[in-house]
C-alpha atoms as a PDB file:
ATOM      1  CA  UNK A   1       3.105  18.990   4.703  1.00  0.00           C
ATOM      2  CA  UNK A   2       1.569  19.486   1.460  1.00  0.00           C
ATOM      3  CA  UNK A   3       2.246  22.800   1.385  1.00  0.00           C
ATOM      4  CA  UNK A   4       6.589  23.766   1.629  1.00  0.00           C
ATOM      5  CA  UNK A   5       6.728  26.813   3.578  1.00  0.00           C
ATOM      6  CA  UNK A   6       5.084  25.388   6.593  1.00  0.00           C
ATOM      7  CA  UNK A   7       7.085  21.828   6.351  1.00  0.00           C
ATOM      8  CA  UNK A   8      10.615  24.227   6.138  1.00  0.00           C
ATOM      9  CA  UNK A   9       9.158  26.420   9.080  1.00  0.00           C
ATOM     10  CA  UNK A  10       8.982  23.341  10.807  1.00  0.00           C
ATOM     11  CA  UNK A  11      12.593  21.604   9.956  1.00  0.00           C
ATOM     12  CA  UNK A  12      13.941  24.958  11.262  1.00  0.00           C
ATOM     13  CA  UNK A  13      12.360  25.032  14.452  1.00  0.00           C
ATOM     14  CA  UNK A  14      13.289  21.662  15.171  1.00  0.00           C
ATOM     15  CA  UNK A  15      16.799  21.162  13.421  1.00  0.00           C
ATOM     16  CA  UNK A  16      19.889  21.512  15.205  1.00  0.00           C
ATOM     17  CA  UNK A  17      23.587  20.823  14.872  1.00  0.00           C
ATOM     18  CA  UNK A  18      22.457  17.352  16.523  1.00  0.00           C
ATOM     19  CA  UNK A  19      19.591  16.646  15.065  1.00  0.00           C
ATOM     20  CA  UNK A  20      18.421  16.961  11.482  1.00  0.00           C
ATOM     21  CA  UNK A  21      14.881  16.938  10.463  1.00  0.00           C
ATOM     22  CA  UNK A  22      13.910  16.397   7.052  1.00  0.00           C
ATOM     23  CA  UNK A  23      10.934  17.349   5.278  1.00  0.00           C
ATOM     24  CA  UNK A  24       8.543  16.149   2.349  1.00  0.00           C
ATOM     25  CA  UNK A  25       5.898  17.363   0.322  1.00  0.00           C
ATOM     26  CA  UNK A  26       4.500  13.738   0.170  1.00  0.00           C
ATOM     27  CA  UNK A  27       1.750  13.206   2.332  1.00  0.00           C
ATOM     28  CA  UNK A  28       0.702  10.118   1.298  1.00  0.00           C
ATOM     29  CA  UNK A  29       4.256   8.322   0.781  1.00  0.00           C
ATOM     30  CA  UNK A  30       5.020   9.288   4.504  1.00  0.00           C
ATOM     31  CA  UNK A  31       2.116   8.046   5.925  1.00  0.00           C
ATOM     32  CA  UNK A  32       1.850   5.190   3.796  1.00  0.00           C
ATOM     33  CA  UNK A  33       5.566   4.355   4.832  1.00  0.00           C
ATOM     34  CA  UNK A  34       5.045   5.235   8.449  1.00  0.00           C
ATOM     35  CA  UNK A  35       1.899   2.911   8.438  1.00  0.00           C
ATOM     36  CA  UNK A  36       2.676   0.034   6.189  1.00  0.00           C
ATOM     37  CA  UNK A  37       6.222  -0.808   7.550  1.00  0.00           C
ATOM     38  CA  UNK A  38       4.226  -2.451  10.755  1.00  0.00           C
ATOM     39  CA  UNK A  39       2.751  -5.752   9.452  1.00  0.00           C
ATOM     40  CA  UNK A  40       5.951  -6.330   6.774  1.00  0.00           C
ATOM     41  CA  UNK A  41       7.780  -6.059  10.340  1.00  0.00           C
ATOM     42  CA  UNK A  42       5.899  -8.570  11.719  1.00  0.00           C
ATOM     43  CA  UNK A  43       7.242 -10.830   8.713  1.00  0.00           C
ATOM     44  CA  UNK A  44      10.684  -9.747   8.994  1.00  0.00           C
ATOM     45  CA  UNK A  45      10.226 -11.151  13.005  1.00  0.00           C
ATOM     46  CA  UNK A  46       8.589 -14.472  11.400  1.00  0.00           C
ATOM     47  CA  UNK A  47      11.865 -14.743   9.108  1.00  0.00           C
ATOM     48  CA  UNK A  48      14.483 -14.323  12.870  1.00  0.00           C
ATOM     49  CA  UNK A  49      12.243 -16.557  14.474  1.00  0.00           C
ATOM     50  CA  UNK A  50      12.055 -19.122  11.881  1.00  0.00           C
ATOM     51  CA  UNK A  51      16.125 -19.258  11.988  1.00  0.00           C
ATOM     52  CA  UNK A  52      16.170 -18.656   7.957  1.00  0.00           C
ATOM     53  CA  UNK A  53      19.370 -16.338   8.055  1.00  0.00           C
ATOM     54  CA  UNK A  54      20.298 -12.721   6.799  1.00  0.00           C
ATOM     55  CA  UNK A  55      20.324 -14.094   3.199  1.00  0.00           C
ATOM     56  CA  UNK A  56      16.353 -14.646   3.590  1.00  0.00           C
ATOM     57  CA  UNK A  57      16.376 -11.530   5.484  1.00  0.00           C
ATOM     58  CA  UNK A  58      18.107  -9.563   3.117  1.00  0.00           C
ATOM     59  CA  UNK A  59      15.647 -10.630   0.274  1.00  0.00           C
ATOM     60  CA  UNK A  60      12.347 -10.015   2.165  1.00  0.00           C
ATOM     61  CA  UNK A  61      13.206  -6.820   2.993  1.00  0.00           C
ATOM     62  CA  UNK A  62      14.667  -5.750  -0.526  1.00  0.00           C
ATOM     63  CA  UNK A  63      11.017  -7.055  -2.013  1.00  0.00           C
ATOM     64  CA  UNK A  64       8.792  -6.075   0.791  1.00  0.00           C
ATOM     65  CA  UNK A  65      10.303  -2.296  -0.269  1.00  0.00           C
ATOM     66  CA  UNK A  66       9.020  -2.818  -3.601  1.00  0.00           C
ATOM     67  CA  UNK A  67       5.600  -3.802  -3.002  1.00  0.00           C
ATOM     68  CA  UNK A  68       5.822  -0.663  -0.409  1.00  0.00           C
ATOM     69  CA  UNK A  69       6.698   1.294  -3.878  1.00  0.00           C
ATOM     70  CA  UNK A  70       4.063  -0.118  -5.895  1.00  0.00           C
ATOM     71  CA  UNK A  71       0.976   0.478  -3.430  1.00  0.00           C
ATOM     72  CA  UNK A  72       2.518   4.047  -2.545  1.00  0.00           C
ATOM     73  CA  UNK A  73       2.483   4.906  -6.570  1.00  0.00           C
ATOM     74  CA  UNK A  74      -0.988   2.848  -6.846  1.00  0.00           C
ATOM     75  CA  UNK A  75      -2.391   5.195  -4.451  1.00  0.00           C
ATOM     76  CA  UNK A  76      -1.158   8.609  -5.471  1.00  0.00           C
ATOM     77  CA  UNK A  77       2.320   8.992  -3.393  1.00  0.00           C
ATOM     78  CA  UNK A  78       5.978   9.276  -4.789  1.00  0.00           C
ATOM     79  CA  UNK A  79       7.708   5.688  -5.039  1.00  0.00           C
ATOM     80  CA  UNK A  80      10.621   8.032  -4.444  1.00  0.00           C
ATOM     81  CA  UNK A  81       9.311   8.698  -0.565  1.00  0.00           C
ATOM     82  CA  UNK A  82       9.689   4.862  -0.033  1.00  0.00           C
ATOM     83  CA  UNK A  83      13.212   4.741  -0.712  1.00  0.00           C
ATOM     84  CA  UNK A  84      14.343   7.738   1.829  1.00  0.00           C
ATOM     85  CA  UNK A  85      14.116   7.561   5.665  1.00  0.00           C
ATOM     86  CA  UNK A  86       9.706   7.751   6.112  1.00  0.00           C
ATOM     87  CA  UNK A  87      10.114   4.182   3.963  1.00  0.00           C
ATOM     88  CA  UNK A  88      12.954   2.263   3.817  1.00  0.00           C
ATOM     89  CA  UNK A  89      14.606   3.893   6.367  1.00  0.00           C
ATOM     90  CA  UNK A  90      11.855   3.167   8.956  1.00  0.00           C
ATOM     91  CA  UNK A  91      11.131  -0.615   7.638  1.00  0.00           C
ATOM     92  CA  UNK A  92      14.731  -1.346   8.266  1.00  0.00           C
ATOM     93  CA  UNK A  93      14.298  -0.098  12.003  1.00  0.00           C
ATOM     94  CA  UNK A  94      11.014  -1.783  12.744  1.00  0.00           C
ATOM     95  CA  UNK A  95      12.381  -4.810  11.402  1.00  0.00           C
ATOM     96  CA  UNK A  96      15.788  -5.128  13.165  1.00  0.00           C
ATOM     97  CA  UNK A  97      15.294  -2.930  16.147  1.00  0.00           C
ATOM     98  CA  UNK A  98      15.112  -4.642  19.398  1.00  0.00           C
ATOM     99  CA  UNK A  99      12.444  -2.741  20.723  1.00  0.00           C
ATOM    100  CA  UNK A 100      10.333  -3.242  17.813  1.00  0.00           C
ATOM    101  CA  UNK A 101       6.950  -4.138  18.683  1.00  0.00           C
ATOM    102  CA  UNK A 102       5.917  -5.883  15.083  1.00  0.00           C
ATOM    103  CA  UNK A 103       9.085  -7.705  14.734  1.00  0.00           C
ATOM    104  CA  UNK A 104       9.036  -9.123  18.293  1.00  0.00           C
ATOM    105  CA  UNK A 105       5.382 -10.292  17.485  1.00  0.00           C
ATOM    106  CA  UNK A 106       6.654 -12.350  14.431  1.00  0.00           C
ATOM    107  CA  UNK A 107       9.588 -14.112  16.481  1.00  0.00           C
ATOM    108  CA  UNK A 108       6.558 -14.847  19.137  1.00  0.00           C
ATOM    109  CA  UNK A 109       4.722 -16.169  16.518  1.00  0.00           C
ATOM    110  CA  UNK A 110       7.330 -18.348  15.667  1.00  0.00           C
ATOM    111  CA  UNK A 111       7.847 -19.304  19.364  1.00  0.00           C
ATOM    112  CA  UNK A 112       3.909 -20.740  19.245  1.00  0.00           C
ATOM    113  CA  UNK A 113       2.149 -17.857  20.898  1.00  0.00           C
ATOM    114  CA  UNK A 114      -1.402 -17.070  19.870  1.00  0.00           C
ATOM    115  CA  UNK A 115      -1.711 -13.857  18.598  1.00  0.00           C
ATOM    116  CA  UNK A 116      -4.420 -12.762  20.940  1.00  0.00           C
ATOM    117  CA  UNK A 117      -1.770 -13.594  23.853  1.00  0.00           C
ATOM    118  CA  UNK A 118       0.639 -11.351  22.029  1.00  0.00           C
ATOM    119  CA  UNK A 119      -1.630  -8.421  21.300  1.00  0.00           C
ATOM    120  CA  UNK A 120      -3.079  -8.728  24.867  1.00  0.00           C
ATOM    121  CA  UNK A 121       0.833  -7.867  26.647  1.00  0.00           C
ATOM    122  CA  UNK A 122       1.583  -5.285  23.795  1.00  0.00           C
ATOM    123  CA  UNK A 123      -0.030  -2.721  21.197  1.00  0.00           C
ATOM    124  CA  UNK A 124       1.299  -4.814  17.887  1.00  0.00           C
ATOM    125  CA  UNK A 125       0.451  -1.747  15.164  1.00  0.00           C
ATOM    126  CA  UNK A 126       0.944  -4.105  12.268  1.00  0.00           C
ATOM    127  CA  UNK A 127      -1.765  -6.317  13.250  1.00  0.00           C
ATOM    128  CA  UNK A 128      -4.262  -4.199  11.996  1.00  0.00           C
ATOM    129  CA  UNK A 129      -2.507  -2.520   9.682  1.00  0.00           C
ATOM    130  CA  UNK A 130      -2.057  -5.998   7.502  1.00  0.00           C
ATOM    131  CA  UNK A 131      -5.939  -5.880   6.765  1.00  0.00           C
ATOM    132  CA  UNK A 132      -5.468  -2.447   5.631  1.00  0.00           C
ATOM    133  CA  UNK A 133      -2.836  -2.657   3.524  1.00  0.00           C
ATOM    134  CA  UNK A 134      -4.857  -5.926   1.611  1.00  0.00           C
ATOM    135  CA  UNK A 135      -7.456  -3.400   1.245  1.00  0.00           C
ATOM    136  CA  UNK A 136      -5.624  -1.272  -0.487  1.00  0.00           C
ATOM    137  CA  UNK A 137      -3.812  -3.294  -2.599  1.00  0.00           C
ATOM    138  CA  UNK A 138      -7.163  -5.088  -3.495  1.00  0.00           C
ATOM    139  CA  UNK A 139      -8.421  -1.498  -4.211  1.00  0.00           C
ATOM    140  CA  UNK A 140      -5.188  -0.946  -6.140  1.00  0.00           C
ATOM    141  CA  UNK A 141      -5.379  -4.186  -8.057  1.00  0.00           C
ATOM    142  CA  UNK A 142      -1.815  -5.256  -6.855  1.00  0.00           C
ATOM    143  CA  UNK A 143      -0.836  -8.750  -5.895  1.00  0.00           C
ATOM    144  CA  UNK A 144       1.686  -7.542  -3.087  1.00  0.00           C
ATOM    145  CA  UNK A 145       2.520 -11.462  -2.192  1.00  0.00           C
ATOM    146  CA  UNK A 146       4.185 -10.158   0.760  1.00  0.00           C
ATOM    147  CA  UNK A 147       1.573  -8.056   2.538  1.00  0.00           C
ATOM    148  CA  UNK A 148      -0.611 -11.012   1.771  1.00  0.00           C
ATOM    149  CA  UNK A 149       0.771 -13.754   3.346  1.00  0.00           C
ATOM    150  CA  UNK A 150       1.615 -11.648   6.548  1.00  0.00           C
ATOM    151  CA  UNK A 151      -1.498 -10.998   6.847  1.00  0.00           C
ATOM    152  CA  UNK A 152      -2.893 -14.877   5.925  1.00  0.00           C
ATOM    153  CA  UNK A 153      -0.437 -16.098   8.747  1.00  0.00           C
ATOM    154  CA  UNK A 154      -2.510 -13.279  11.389  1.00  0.00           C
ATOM    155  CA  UNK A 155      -5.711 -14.263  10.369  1.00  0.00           C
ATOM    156  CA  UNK A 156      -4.610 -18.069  10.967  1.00  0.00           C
ATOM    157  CA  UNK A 157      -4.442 -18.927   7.160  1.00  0.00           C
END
């Protein structure tokens, strides 16, 4: 929430001594976070698929962070946001969880499935999200090489 007192009314009511929620005055860096993690999943699922190793792994997800940074500053949010648990936290997940949704599209990807067979068994989020986030960084005036060859590979490119 934008405004403190109701995000901290909030952490209390849901906090406990086994869970701990956290809370943020940054609107946009959470949602952009939340949001933009889905098609740089998809990638990281391209990258298993492919066979290229944690090294590769390692990489893409170090940069894809940054270009998450420099469209959440380009657009009003804190960079800051993108390094805690709505950015970084949450593209590490989607991209090595096995019940990820966006990362299991990229290995099928790799595998030779069409993406219309792939988005007809299962809601992919980061499908799209991709065209979104070329939007904004077009908007923006970024490069954001990652974001844009995600979303070149779903479109077919």
């Amino acid at each position: 929430s934008k405004y403190l007192y109701h995000a901290v009314t909030v952490q209390r009511l849901l906090s406990s001594p086994y869970f701990r929620c956290y809370t943020s005055q940054d609107v946009i860096g959470v949602e952009l976070g939340g949001a933009l993690k889905n098609p740089l999943a998809i990638g990281a699922g391209l990258i298993e698929g492919s066979g290229l190793g944690i090294n590769t792994m390692a990489a893409y997800i170090t940069r894809s962070s940054l270009e998450l940074q420099l469209l959440c500053k380009a657009m009003g949010g804190e960079p800051e946001t993108i390094s805690g648990l709505a950015g970084i936290g949450d593209l590490i997940l989607t991209a090595f969880g096995d019940l990820s949704r966006n990362r299991a599209c990229g290995i099928r990807l790799t595998r030779g499935e069409t993406l219309a067979d792939i988005t007809r068994d299962i809601t992919v989020e980061g499908v799209p999200t991709s065209s979104v986030a070329i939007d904004f960084a077009n908007r923006c005036g970024l490069e954001l090489p990652i974001f844009r060859a995600v979303n070149d590979i779903l479109l077919g490119k």
